[in-house]
Protein backbone atom coordinates (compact mmCIF):
# COMPACT_ATOMS: atom_id res chain seq x y z
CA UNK A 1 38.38 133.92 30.17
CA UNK A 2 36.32 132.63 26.94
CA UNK A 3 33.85 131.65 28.95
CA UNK A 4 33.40 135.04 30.60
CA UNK A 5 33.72 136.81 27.42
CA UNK A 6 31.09 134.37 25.92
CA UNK A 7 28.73 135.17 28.38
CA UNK A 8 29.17 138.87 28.07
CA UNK A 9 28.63 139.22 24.35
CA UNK A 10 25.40 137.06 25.11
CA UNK A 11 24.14 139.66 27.26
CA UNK A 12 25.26 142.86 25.05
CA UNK A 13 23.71 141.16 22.06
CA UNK A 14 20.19 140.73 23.81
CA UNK A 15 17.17 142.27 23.00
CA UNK A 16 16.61 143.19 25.99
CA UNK A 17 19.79 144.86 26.09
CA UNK A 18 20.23 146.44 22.76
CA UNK A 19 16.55 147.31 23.15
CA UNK A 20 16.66 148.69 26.41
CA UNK A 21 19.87 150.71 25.38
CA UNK A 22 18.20 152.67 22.34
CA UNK A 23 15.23 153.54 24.76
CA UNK A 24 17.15 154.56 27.30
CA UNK A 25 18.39 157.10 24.82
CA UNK A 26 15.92 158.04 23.48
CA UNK A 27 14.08 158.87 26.66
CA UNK A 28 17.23 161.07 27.22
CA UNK A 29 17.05 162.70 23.84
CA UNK A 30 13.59 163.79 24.75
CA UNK A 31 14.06 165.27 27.72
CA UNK A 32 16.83 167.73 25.82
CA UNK A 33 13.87 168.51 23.25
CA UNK A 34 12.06 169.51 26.70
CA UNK A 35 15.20 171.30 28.30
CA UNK A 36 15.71 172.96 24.55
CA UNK A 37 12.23 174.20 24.59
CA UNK A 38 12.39 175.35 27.82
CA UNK A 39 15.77 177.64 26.83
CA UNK A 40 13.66 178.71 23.75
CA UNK A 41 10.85 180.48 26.42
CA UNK A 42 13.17 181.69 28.33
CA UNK A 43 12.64 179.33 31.37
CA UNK A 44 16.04 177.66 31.52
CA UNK A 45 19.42 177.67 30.18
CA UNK A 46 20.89 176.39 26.64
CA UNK A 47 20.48 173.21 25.53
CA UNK A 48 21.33 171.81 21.90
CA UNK A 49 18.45 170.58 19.74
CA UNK A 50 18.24 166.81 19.44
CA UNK A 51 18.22 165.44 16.10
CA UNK A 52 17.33 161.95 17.32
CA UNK A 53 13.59 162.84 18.30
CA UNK A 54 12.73 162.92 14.17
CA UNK A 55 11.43 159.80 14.96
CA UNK A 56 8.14 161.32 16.29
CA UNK A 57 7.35 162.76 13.43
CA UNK A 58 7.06 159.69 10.85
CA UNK A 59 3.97 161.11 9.11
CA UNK A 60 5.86 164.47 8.32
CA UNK A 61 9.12 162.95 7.59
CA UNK A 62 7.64 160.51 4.82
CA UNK A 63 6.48 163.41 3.35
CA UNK A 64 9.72 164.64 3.30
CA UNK A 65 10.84 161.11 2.06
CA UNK A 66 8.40 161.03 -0.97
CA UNK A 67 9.12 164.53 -2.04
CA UNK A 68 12.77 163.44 -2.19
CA UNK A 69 12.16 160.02 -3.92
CA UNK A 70 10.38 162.34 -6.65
CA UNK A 71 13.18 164.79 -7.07
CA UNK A 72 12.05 167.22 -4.32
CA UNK A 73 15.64 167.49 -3.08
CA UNK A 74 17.04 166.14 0.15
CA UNK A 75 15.32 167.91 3.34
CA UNK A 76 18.43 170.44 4.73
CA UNK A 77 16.10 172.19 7.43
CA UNK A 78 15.33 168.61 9.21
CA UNK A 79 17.58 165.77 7.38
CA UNK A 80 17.54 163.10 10.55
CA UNK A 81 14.21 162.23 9.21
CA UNK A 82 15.21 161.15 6.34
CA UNK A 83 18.51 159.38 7.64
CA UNK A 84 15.69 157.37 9.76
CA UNK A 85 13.63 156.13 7.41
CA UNK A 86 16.19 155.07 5.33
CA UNK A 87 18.00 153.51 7.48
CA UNK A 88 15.21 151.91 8.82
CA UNK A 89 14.31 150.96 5.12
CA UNK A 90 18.21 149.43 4.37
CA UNK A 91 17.91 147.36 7.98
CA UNK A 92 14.36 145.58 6.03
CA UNK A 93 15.75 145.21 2.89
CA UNK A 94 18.91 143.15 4.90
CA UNK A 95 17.98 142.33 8.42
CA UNK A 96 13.99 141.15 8.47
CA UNK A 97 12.01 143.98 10.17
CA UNK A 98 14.89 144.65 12.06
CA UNK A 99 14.51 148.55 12.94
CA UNK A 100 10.56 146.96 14.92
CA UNK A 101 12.50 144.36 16.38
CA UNK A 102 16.27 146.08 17.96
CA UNK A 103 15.85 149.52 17.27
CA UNK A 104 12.10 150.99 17.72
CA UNK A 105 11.80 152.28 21.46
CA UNK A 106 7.87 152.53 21.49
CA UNK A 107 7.85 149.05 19.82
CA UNK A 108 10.32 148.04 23.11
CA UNK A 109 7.71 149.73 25.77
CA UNK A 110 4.52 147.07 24.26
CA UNK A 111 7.56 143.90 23.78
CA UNK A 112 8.05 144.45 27.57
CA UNK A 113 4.14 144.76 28.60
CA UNK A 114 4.27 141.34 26.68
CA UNK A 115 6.83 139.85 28.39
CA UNK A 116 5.09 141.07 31.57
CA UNK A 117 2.57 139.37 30.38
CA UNK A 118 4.36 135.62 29.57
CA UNK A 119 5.91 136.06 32.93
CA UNK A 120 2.70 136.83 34.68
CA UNK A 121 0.45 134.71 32.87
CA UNK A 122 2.36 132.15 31.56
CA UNK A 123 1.94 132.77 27.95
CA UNK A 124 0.65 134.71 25.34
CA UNK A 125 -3.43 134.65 24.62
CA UNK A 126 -4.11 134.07 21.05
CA UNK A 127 -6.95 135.86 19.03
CA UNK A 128 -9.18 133.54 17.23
CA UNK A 129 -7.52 133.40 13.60
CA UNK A 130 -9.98 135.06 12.04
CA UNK A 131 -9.53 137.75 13.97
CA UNK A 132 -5.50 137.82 13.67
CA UNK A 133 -5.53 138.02 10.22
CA UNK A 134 -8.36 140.30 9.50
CA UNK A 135 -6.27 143.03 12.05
CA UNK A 136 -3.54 142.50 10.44
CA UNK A 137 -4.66 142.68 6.98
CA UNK A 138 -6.34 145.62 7.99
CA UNK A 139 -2.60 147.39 9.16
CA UNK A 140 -1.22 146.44 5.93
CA UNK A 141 -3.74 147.58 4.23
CA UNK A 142 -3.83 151.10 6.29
CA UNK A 143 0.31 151.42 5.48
CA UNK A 144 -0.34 150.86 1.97
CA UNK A 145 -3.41 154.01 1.49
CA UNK A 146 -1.21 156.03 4.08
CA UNK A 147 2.01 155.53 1.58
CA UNK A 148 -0.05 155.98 -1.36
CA UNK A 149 -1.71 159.38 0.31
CA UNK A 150 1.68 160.16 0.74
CA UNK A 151 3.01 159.49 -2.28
CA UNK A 152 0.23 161.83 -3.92
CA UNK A 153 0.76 164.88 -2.01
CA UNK A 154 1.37 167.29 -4.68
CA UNK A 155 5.44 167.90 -4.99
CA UNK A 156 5.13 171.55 -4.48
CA UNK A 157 3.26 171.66 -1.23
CA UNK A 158 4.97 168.35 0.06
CA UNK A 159 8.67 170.62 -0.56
CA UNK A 160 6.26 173.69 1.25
CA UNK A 161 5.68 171.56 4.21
CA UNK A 162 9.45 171.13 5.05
CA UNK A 163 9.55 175.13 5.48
CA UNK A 164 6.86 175.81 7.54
CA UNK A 165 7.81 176.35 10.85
CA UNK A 166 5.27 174.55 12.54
CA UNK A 167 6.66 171.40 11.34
CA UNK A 168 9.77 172.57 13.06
CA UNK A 169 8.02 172.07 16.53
CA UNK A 170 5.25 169.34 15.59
CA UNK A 171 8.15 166.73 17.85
CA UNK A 172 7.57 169.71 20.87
CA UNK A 173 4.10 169.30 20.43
CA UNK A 174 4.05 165.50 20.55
CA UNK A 175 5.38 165.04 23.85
CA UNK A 176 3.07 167.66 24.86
CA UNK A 177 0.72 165.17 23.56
CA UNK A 178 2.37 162.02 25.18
CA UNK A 179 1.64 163.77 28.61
CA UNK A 180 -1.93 164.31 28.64
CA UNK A 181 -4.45 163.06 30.48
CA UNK A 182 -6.30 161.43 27.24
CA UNK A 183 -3.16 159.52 25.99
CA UNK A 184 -2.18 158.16 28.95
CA UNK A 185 -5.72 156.54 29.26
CA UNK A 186 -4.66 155.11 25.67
CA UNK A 187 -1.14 154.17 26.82
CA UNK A 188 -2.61 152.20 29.66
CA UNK A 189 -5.41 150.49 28.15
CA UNK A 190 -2.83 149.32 24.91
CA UNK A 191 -0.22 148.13 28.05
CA UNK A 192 -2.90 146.14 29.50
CA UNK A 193 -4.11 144.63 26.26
CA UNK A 194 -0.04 144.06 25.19
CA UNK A 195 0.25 141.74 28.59
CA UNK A 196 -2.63 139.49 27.17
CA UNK A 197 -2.52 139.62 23.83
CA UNK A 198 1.37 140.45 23.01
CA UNK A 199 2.03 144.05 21.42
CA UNK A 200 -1.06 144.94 19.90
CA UNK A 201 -0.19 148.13 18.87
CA UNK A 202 3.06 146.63 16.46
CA UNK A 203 1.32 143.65 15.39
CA UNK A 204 -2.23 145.24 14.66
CA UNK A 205 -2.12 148.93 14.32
CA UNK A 206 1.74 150.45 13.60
CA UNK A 207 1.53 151.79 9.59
CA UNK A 208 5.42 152.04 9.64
CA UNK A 209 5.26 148.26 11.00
CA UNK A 210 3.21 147.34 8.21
CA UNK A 211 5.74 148.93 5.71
CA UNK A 212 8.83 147.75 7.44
CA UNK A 213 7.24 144.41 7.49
CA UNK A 214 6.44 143.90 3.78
CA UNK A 215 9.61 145.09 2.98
CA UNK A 216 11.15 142.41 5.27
CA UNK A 217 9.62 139.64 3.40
CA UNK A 218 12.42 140.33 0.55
CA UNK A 219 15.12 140.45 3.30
CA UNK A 220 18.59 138.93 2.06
CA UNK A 221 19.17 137.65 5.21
CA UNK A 222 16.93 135.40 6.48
CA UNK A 223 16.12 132.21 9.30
CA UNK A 224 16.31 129.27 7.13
CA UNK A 225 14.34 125.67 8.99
CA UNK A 226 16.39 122.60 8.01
CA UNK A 227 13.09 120.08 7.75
CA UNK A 228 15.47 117.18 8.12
CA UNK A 229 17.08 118.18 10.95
CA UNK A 230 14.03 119.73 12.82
CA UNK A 231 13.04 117.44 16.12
CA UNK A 232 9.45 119.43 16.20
CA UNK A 233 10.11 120.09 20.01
CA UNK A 234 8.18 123.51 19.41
CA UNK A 235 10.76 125.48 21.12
CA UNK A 236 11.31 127.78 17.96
CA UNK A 237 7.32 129.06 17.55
CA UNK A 238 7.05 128.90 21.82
CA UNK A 239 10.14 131.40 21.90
CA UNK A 240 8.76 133.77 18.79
CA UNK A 241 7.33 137.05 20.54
CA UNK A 242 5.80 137.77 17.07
CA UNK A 243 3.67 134.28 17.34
CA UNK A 244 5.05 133.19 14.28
CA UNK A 245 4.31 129.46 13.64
CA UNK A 246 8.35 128.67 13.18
CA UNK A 247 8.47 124.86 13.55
CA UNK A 248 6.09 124.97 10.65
CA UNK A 249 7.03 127.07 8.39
CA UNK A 250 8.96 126.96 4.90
CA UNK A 251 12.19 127.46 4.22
CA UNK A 252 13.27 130.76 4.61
CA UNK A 253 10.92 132.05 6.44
CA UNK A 254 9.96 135.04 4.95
CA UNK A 255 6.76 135.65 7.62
CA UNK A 256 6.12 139.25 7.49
CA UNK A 257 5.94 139.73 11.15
CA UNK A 258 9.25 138.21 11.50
CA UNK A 259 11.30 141.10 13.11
CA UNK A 260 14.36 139.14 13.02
CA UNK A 261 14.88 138.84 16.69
CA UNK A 262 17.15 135.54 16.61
CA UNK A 263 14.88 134.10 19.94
CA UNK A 264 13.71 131.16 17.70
CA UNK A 265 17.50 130.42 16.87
CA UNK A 266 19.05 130.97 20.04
CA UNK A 267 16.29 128.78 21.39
CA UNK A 268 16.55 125.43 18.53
CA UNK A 269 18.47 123.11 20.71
CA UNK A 270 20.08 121.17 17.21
CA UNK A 271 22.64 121.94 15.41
CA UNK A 272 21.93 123.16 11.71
CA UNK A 273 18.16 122.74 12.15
CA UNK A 274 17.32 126.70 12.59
CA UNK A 275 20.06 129.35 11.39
CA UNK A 276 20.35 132.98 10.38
CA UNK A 277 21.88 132.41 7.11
CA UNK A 278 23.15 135.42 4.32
CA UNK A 279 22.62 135.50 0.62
CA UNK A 280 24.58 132.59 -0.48
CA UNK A 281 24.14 130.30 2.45
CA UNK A 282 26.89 131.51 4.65
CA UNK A 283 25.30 130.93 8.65
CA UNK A 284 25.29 133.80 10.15
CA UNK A 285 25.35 133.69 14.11
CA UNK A 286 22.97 134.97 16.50
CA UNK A 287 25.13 137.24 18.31
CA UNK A 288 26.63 138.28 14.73
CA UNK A 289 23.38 138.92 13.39
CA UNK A 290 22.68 141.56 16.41
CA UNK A 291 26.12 142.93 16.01
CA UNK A 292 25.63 143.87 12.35
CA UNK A 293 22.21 145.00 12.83
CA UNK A 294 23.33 148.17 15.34
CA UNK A 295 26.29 148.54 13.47
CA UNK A 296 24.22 149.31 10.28
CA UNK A 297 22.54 151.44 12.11
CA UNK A 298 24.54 153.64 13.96
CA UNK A 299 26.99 153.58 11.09
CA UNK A 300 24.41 155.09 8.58
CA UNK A 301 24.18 157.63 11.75
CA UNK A 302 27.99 158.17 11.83
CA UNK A 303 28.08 159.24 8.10
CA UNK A 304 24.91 160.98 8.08
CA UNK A 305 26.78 163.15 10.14
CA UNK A 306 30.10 163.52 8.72
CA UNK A 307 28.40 164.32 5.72
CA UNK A 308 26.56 167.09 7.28
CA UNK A 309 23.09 165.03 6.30
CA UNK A 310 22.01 164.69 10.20
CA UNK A 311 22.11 168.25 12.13
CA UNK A 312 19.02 170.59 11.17
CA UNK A 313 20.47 173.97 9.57
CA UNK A 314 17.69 175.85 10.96
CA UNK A 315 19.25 178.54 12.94
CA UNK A 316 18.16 177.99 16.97
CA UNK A 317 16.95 181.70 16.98
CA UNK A 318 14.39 180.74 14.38
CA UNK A 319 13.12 177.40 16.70
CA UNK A 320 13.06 180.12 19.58
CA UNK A 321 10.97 181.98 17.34
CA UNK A 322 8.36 179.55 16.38
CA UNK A 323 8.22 178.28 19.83
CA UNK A 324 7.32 181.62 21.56
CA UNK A 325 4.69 183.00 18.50
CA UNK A 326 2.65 180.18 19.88
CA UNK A 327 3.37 177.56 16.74
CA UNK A 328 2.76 174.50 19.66
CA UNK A 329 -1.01 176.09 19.89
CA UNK A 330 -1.92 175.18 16.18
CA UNK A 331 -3.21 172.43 14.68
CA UNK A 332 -1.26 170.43 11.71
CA UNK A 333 -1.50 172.53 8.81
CA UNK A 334 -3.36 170.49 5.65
CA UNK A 335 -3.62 167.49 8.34
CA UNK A 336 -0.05 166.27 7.85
């Protein structure tokens, strides 16, 4: 009976479990954003508003985030932003870049075009290292102007923003976006490229990936490599998806592309030589470490929404509104 029990936690711990679950939702959530609109033109019947979908709108939602951070008040009309990013913030500052590597469903669509890849090809192709770290310098580099654009959006028009109902529907308009014919040329050609090269679009172009990631670097909780106890069998840096050099590294790894994933531990075949460890030293397991991580997560959800800090207060007359004056038609007003 351990056994079995063993054996099940392994599986409900997995990435590819815990990964597959959030993106299963998600796809779900979006597809009531569709049904909702659908009620709004009349087409089809009622259908609550999904809160979860804020996380198509990270531009707009930092925004939001900045304005608050600079005593702009807390965003009432669309709060789940907000909850998002912060949450995603507290998982960095605890768990590695843990929201990009258990959380983030478009980050799980280009992890399994690179495990498509490994399976199909063997392995992951590496860029020359030039190349690596100039596109990766060049993401950090884009995250930090993008935050500091943000930061500078006058306080005023960033609070203005929250209110205009346009913003309201921008998510709408984004899956109108995911579904044409000029995206899904993009989608393909970054699937392709995430089978050769691993997930391109997380390790070279995400912004938010970029943040999340230099915030990771200051995680509390961390891998820590015991040097003495290391075999160099390579099995650590062969198992890391984010092609992070793990049998070399220093102790703790603080490698900002670490995502916190736990494949490099699971994978150490000694004892002591490669653990998750908290502040203090205390090992945390692999299995813990995933448990935590979701629980963070959908516990910052849980009171988010007893304290009335997740569900949108805009009335679903006034979405119905928006929606039918043609809102979806316009373009992002001041390029937010």
């Amino acid at each position: 009976m351990r056994e079995r029990l063993r054996r099940v936690l392994d599986v409900v711990t997995s990435r590819l479990f815990v990964r597959g679950a959030f993106l299963v939702f998600f796809v779900w959530a979006c597809t009531r954003l569709v049904a909702f609109e659908s009620w709004a033109r009349g087409t089809g019947p009622y259908v609550p508003r999904p809160e979860a979908v804020a996380g198509l709108l990270p531009v707009g939602h930092f925004t939001s985030f900045f304005a608050w951070v600079r005593g702009g008040g807390w965003d009432t009309l669309l709060p789940a932003g907000l909850v998002i990013i912060l949450m995603a913030l507290a998982l960095s500052v605890l768990f590695k870049r843990g929201f990009c590597g258990w959380i983030c469903p478009l980050g799980t669509v280009w992890e399994l075009a690179a495990a498509l890849g490994r399976r199909t090809l063997g392995r992951t192709l590496r860029m020359p290292r030039w190349l690596d770290l100039g596109l990766r310098g060049l993401r950090y580099a884009f995250a930090g102007l993008l935050m500091l654009w943000l930061l500078t959006v006058p306080l005023d028009q960033a609070v203005a923003f929250r209110q205009l109902p346009y913003m309201w529907v921008a998510d709408i308009k984004i899956i109108q976006s995911l579904m044409s014919p000029v995206f899904i040329v993009l989608a393909a050609v970054a699937f392709i490229a995430s089978t050769l090269f691993g997930s391109v679009w997380c390790r070279y172009l995400c912004p938010l990936g970029g943040l999340y990631g230099a915030v990771g670097t200051l995680s509390l909780c961390t891998v820590r490599r015991d040097e003495e106890a290391c075999i160099s069998c390579g099995k650590c840096s062969k198992a890391c998806h984010a092609l992070v050099d793990v049998e070399h590294s220093t102790r703790p790894i603080r490698h900002p592309e670490c995502d916190g994933c736990m494949d490099c531990v699971r994978a150490c075949p000694v004892i002591g030589a490669l653990e998750a460890r908290a502040p203090g030293g205390a090992r945390i397991d692999p299995r813990v470490w995933t448990l935590l991580v979701v629980a963070l997560w959908l516990g910052g959800w849980g009171v988010a929404k007893v304290a009335g800090a997740w569900d949108t207060t805009i009335p679903s007359q006034a979405f119905r509104q928006a929606i039918q004056s043609g809102m979806l038609d316009q373009r992002t007003p001041g390029g937010l």
